[in-house]
Every structure is written in structure tokens, then in C-alpha cells.
Protein backbone atom coordinates (compact mmCIF):
# COMPACT_ATOMS: atom_id res chain seq x y z
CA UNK A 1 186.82 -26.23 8.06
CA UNK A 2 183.48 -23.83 8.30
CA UNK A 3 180.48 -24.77 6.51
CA UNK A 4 179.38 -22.70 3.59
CA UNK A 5 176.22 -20.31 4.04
CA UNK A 6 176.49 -20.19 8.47
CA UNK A 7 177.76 -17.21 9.31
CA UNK A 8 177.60 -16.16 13.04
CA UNK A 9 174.97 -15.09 14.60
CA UNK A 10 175.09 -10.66 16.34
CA UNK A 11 174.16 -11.00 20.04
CA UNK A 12 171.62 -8.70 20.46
CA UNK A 13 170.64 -6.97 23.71
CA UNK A 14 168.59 -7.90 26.27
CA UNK A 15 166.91 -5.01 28.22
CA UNK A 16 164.95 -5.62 31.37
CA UNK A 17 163.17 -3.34 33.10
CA UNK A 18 161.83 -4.27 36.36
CA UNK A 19 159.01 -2.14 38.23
CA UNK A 20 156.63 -2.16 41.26
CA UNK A 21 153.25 -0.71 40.62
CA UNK A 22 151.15 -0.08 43.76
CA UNK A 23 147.72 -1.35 41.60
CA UNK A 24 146.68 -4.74 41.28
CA UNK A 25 147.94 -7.23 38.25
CA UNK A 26 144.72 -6.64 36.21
CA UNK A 27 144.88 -3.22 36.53
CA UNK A 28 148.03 -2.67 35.09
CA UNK A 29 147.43 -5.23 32.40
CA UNK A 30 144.00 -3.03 31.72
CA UNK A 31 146.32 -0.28 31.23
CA UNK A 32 148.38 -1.62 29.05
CA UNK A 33 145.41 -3.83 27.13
CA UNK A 34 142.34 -1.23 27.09
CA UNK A 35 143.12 1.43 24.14
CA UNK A 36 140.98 3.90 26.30
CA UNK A 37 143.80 3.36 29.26
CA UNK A 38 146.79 3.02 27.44
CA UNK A 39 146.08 6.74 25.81
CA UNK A 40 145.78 8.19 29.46
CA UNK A 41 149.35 6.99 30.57
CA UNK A 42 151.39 6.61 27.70
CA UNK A 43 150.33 9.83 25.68
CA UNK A 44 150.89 9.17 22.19
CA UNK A 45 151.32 12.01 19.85
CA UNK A 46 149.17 9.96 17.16
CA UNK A 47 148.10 6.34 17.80
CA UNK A 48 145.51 3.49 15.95
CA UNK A 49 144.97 1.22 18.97
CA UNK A 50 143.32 -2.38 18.95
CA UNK A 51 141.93 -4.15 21.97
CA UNK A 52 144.74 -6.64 22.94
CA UNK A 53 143.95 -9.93 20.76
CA UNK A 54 146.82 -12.04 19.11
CA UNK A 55 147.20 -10.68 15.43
CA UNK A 56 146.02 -7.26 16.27
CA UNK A 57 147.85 -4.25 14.86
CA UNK A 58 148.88 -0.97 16.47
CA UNK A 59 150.20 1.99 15.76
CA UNK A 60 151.66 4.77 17.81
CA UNK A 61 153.75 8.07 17.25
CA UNK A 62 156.27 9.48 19.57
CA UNK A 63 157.26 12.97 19.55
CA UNK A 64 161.54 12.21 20.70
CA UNK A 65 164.17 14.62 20.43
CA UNK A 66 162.41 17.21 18.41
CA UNK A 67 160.41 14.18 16.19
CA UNK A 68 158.40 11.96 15.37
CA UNK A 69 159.13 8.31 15.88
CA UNK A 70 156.31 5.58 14.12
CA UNK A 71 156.23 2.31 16.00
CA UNK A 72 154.32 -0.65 14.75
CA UNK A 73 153.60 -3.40 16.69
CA UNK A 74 151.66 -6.57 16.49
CA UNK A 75 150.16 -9.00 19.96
CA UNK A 76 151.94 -12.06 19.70
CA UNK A 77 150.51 -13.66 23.51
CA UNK A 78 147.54 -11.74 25.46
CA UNK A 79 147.43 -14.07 28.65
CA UNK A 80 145.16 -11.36 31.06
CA UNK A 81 146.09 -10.16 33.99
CA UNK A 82 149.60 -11.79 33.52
CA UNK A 83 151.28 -11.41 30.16
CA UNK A 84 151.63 -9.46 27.45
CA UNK A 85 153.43 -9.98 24.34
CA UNK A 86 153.52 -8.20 20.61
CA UNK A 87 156.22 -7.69 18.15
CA UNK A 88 157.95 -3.94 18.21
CA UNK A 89 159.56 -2.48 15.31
CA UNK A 90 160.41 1.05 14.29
CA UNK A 91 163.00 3.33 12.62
CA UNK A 92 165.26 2.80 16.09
CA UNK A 93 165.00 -0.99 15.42
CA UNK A 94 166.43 -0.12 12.54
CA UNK A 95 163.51 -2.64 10.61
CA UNK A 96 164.33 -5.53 12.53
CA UNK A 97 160.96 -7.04 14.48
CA UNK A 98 161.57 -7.04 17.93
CA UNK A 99 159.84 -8.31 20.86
CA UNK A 100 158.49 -6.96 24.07
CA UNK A 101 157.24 -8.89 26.91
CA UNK A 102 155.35 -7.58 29.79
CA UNK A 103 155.44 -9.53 32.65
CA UNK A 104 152.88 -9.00 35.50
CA UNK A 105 153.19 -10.38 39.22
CA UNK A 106 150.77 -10.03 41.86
CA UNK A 107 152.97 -9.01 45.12
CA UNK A 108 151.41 -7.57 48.65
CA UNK A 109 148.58 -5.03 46.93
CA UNK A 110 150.67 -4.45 44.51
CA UNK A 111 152.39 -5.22 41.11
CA UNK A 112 155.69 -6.68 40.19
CA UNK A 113 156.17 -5.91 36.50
CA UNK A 114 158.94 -6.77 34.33
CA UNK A 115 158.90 -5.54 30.73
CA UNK A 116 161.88 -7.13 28.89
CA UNK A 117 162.66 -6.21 25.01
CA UNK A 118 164.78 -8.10 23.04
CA UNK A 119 165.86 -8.74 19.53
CA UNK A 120 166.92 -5.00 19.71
CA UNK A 121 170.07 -3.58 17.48
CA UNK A 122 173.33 -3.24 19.00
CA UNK A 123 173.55 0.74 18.70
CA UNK A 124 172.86 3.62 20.29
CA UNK A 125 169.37 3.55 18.96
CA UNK A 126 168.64 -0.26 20.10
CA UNK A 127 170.61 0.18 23.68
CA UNK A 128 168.49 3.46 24.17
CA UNK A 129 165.37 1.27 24.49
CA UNK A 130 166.20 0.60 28.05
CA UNK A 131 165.72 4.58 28.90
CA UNK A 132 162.35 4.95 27.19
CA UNK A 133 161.28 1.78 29.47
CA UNK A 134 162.26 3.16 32.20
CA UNK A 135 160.75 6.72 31.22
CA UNK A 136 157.11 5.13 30.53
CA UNK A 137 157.06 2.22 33.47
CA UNK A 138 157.64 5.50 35.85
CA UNK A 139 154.73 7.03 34.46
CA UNK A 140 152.48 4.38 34.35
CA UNK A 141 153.02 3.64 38.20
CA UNK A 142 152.51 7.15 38.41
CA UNK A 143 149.50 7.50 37.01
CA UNK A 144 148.08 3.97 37.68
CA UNK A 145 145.49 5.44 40.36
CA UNK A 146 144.38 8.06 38.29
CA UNK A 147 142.92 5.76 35.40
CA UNK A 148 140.95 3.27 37.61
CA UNK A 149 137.00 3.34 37.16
């Protein structure tokens, strides 16, 4: 006989996005960190950045499919040059807080990074994630030398 009140619980997906950087782990977590950086690479339309700190806010605009998409986000772990954390959420998330994790590995002069986003809705909108990883990892390791001081 069920219980009253559980109902069972949507399996959300998991995207992972690995990616080699040719830069060393704290530079790519500088990118990522450093509001100055992170402007240069990711090129938000519109965008109130905070210095990576657990709590901090940020806010940043996309210009998609003829556009705007708002994103807010929040640090959740800030563990320099290896980690990153902060909650994700925006109209494609469909409200729900989601997480991204950005994983960075030192690996023969380079960078192993694996961003991973999860808690994501199980549409079109959520599962698209995955292709706006992919689209900003492969500019970041494209423009990683360009940013260094």
C-alpha cells in the first residue's frame, strides 16, 4: 500500500561536459573567477559580476535565438584553482535552481576540465544545456591565451 504525501521523484539530467584547456588549472579557474576575465571569454550581452566568494550573486544576459535569456546564479563552493560551484537558474530551468560544477585538473601543461550541470528540466530547454556547454568550454580554450597578464 503507498504512503500518503511521497510521490516519485522526475530523474533529471545529468550533463557533463568534459574539456582540455592548454593553460594551467589557475588560469582557467581565473577565468572563470575574475569578473574582468570572465567578460573577455564568455561575452555577456549584460552582466553584474561578483568576485567568486560563497553567497555572491551574479547576473548575466544572453542574447539566444533572437533574445535575451537572464541567468542568475549564486557560488555555492569556490575551492581555487580546483573547483567551482554556484547555483544556475533561468527561464530555460524553467525556475528550478540548478547546479553547475566546474571541475579543474592539472594534466601535462595543461587543463582537464569537467563542467557538469545538473538538477536541469527534462525538456528541450533543460537537455539543450549540454550544447551551450559545449559552445562556451570551446571558446574559453580558445581564448584562454589571449586573457593571460
Amino acid at each position: 500500500m503507498p504512503t500518503t504525501g511521497t510521490s516519485p521523484t522526475p530523474t533529471l539530467p545529468r550533463i557533463t561536459v568534459p574539456r582540455r584547456i592548454e593553460a594551467s588549472p589557475e588560469e582557467v579557474f581565473d577565468a572563470w573567477a575574475d569578473p574582468d576575465l570572465f567578460r573577455r571569454w564568455f561575452e555577456p550581452r549584460r552582466a553584474i559580476l561578483r568576485k567568486a566568494a560563497v553567497d555572491e550573486l551574479w547576473y548575466w544576459e544572453a542574447d539566444h535565438a533572437g533574445r535575451l535569456w537572464a541567468h542568475y546564479c549564486r557560488y555555492l563552493r569556490v575551492e581555487r584553482p580546483r573547483l567551482l560551484e554556484f547555483a544556475w537558474m533561468s527561464e530555460a530551468t524553467r525556475g528550478l535552481e540548478s547546479r553547475v560544477t566546474v571541475e579543474m585538473t592539472p594534466s601535462r601543461d595543461a587543463t582537464d576540465l569537467v563542467l557538469t550541470h545538473t538538477g536541469l528540466p527534462d525538456d528541450e530547454w533543460g537537455r539543450g544545456h549540454e550544447e551551450g556547454w559545449k559552445h562556451f568550454t570551446g571558446i574559453l580554450a580558445e581564448k584562454i591565451k589571449g586573457l593571460r597578464r
